[in-house]
C-alpha atoms as a PDB file:
ATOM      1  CA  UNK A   1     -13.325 -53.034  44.914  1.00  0.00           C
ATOM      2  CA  UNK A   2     -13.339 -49.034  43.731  1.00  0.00           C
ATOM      3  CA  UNK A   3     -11.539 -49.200  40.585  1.00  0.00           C
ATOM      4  CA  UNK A   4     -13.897 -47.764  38.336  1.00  0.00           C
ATOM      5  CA  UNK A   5     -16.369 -46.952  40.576  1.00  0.00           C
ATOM      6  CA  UNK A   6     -18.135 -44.055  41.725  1.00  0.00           C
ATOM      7  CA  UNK A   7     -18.303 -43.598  45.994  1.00  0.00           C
ATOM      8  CA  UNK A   8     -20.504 -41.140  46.940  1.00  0.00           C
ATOM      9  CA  UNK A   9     -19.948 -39.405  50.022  1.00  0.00           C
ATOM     10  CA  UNK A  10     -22.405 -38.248  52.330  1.00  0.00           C
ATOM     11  CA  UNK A  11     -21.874 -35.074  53.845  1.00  0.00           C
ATOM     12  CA  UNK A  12     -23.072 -33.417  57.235  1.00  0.00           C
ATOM     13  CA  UNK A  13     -26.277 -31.425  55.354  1.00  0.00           C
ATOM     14  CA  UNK A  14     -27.692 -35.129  53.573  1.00  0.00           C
ATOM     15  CA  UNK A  15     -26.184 -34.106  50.058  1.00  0.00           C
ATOM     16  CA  UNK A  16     -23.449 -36.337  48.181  1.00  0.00           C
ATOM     17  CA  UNK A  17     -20.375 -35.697  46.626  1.00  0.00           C
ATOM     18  CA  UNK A  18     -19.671 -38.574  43.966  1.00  0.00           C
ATOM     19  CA  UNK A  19     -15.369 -39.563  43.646  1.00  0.00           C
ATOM     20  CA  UNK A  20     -14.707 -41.549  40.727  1.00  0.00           C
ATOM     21  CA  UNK A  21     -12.137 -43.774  41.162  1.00  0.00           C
ATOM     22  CA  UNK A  22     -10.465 -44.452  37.450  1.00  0.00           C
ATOM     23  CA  UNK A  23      -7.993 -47.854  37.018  1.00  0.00           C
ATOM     24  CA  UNK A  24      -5.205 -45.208  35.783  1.00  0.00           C
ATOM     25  CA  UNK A  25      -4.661 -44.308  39.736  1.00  0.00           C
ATOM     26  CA  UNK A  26      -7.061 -40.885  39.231  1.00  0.00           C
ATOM     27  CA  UNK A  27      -9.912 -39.379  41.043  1.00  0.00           C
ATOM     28  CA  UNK A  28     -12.342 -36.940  39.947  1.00  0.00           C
ATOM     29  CA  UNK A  29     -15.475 -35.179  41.242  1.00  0.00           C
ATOM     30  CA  UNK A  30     -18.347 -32.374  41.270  1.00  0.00           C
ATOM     31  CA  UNK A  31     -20.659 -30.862  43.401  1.00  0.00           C
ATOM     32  CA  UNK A  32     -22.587 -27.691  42.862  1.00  0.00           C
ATOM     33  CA  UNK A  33     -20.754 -24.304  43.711  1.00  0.00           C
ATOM     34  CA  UNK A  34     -22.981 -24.200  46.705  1.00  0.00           C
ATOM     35  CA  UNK A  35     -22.321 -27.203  48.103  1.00  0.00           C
ATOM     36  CA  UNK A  36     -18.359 -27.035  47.591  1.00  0.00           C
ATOM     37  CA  UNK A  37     -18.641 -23.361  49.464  1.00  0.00           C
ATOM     38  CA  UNK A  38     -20.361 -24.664  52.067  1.00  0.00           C
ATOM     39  CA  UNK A  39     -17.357 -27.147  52.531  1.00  0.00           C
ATOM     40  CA  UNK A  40     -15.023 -24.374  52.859  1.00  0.00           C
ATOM     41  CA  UNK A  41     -13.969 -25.135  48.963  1.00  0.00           C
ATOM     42  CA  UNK A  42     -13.137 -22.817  46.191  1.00  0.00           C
ATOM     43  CA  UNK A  43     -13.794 -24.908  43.162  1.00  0.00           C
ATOM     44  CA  UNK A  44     -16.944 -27.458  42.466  1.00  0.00           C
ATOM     45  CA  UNK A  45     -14.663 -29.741  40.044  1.00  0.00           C
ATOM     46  CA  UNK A  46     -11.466 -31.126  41.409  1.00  0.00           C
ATOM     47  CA  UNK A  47      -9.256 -33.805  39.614  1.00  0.00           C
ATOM     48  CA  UNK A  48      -6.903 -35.619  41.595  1.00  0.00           C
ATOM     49  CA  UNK A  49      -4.703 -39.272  42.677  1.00  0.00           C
ATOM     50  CA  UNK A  50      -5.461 -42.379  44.432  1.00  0.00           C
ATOM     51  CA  UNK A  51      -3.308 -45.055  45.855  1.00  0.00           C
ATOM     52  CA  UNK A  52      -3.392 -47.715  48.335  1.00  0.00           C
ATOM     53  CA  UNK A  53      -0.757 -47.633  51.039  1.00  0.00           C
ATOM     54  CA  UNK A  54      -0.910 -50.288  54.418  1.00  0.00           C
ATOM     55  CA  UNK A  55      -4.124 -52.056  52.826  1.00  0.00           C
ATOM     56  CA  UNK A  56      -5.783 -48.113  53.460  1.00  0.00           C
ATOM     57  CA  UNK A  57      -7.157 -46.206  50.416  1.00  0.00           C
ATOM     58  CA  UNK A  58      -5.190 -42.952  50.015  1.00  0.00           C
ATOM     59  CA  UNK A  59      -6.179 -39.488  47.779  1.00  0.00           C
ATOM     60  CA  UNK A  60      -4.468 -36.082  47.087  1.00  0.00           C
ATOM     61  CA  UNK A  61      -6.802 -33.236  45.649  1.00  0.00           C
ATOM     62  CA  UNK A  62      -5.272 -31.100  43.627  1.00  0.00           C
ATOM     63  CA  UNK A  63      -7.342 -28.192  44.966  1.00  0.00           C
ATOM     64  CA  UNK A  64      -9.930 -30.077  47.236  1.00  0.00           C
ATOM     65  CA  UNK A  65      -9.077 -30.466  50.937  1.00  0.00           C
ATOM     66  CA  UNK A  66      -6.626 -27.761  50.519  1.00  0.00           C
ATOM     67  CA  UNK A  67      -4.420 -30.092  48.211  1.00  0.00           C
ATOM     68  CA  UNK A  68      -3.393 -32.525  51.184  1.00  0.00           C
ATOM     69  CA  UNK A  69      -2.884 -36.317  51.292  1.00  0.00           C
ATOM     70  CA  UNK A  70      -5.363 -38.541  53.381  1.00  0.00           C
ATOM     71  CA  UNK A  71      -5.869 -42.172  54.221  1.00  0.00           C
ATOM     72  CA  UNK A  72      -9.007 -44.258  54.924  1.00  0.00           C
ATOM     73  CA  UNK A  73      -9.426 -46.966  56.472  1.00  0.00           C
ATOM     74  CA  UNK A  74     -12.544 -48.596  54.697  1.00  0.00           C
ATOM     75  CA  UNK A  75     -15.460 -51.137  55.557  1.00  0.00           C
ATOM     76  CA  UNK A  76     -17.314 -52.401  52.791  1.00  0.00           C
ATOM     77  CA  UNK A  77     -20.349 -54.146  53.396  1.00  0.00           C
ATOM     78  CA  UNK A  78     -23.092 -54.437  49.652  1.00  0.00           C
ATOM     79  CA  UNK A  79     -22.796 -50.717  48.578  1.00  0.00           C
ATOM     80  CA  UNK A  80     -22.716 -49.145  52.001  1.00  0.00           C
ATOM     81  CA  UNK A  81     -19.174 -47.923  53.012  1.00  0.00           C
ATOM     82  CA  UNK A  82     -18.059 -46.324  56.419  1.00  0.00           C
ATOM     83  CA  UNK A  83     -15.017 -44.660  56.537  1.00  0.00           C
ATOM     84  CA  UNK A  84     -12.130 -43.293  59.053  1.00  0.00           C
ATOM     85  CA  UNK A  85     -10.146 -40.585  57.310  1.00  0.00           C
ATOM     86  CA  UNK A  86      -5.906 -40.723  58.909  1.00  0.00           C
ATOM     87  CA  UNK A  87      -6.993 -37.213  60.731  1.00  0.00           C
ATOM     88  CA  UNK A  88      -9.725 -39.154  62.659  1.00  0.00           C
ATOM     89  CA  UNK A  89     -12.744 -37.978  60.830  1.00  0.00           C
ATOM     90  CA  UNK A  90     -15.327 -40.223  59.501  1.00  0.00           C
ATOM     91  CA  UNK A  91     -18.401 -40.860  58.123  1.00  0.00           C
ATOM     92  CA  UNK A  92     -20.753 -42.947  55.203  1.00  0.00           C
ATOM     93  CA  UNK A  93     -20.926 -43.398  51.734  1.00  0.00           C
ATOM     94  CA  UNK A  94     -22.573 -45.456  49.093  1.00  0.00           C
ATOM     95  CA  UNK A  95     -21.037 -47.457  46.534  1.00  0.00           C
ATOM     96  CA  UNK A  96     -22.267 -46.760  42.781  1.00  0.00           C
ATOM     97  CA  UNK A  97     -21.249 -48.084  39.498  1.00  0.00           C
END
Protein backbone atom coordinates (compact mmCIF):
# COMPACT_ATOMS: atom_id res chain seq x y z
CA UNK A 1 0.00 0.00 0.00
CA UNK A 2 3.27 2.56 0.38
CA UNK A 3 5.42 1.40 -2.30
CA UNK A 4 5.88 4.38 -4.19
CA UNK A 5 4.13 6.57 -2.21
CA UNK A 6 4.69 9.58 -0.36
CA UNK A 7 3.29 9.51 3.71
CA UNK A 8 3.35 12.63 5.15
CA UNK A 9 3.74 12.89 8.70
CA UNK A 10 2.21 15.27 10.87
CA UNK A 11 4.19 16.60 13.50
CA UNK A 12 3.36 18.16 17.04
CA UNK A 13 3.57 22.10 15.57
CA UNK A 14 0.79 21.18 12.36
CA UNK A 15 3.75 21.01 9.74
CA UNK A 16 4.52 17.71 7.60
CA UNK A 17 7.39 15.85 6.87
CA UNK A 18 6.79 13.86 3.48
CA UNK A 19 8.78 9.90 3.47
CA UNK A 20 8.88 8.51 0.16
CA UNK A 21 8.68 5.09 0.13
CA UNK A 22 10.61 3.78 -3.27
CA UNK A 23 9.84 -0.18 -4.55
CA UNK A 24 13.85 -0.64 -4.29
CA UNK A 25 13.31 -0.97 -0.25
CA UNK A 26 14.48 3.05 0.18
CA UNK A 27 13.16 6.01 1.97
CA UNK A 28 13.85 9.52 1.49
CA UNK A 29 12.73 12.91 2.86
CA UNK A 30 12.99 16.87 3.48
CA UNK A 31 11.87 19.36 5.64
CA UNK A 32 13.16 22.86 6.02
CA UNK A 33 16.33 23.37 8.32
CA UNK A 34 13.93 24.85 10.77
CA UNK A 35 11.67 22.36 11.05
CA UNK A 36 14.35 19.39 11.24
CA UNK A 37 16.07 21.63 14.27
CA UNK A 38 13.13 21.90 15.92
CA UNK A 39 12.99 17.98 15.89
CA UNK A 40 16.22 17.78 17.56
CA UNK A 41 17.79 16.93 13.86
CA UNK A 42 20.98 17.99 12.29
CA UNK A 43 20.26 17.58 8.64
CA UNK A 44 16.84 18.60 6.59
CA UNK A 45 17.51 15.70 3.88
CA UNK A 46 17.92 12.18 5.10
CA UNK A 47 18.03 9.02 2.80
CA UNK A 48 17.40 5.85 4.31
CA UNK A 49 15.72 1.78 4.29
CA UNK A 50 12.41 0.30 4.65
CA UNK A 51 11.26 -3.17 5.30
CA UNK A 52 8.39 -5.00 6.59
CA UNK A 53 8.99 -7.33 9.49
CA UNK A 54 5.74 -9.20 11.60
CA UNK A 55 3.17 -7.55 9.01
CA UNK A 56 4.73 -3.93 10.79
CA UNK A 57 6.41 -1.35 8.48
CA UNK A 58 10.04 -0.89 9.61
CA UNK A 59 12.75 2.24 8.68
CA UNK A 60 16.44 3.03 9.55
CA UNK A 61 17.60 6.75 8.92
CA UNK A 62 20.79 7.07 8.08
CA UNK A 63 21.11 10.31 10.06
CA UNK A 64 17.37 10.95 11.07
CA UNK A 65 16.19 9.63 14.45
CA UNK A 66 19.73 9.38 15.43
CA UNK A 67 20.27 6.49 12.78
CA UNK A 68 18.04 3.87 14.78
CA UNK A 69 15.62 1.16 13.56
CA UNK A 70 11.77 1.54 14.29
CA UNK A 71 8.59 -0.36 13.65
CA UNK A 72 4.97 0.78 13.06
CA UNK A 73 2.22 -0.70 13.42
CA UNK A 74 -0.12 0.97 10.73
CA UNK A 75 -3.98 1.63 10.15
CA UNK A 76 -4.93 2.64 6.86
CA UNK A 77 -8.20 3.91 6.32
CA UNK A 78 -8.62 6.32 2.37
CA UNK A 79 -5.41 8.45 2.79
CA UNK A 80 -5.55 8.96 6.52
CA UNK A 81 -2.96 6.79 8.43
CA UNK A 82 -2.46 6.49 12.31
CA UNK A 83 0.49 5.09 13.49
CA UNK A 84 2.22 3.36 16.73
CA UNK A 85 5.98 3.63 16.43
CA UNK A 86 7.81 0.02 18.48
CA UNK A 87 8.94 2.80 21.28
CA UNK A 88 5.21 3.56 21.92
CA UNK A 89 4.93 6.86 20.22
CA UNK A 90 2.31 7.68 17.79
CA UNK A 91 0.55 9.88 15.83
CA UNK A 92 -1.22 10.80 12.03
CA UNK A 93 -0.32 11.05 8.65
CA UNK A 94 -1.75 11.40 5.23
CA UNK A 95 -1.28 9.27 2.37
CA UNK A 96 -0.09 11.08 -1.00
CA UNK A 97 0.83 9.85 -4.35
Amino acid sequence: MIVGKTIYIQTPIGAEVPVRYRANGTITGSVSMHLAALGGEKVSKDVGRWWVRNSQLCQRWNNWSDGRAFCYKLNISGNRVTWVRSDGKSGTARLGK
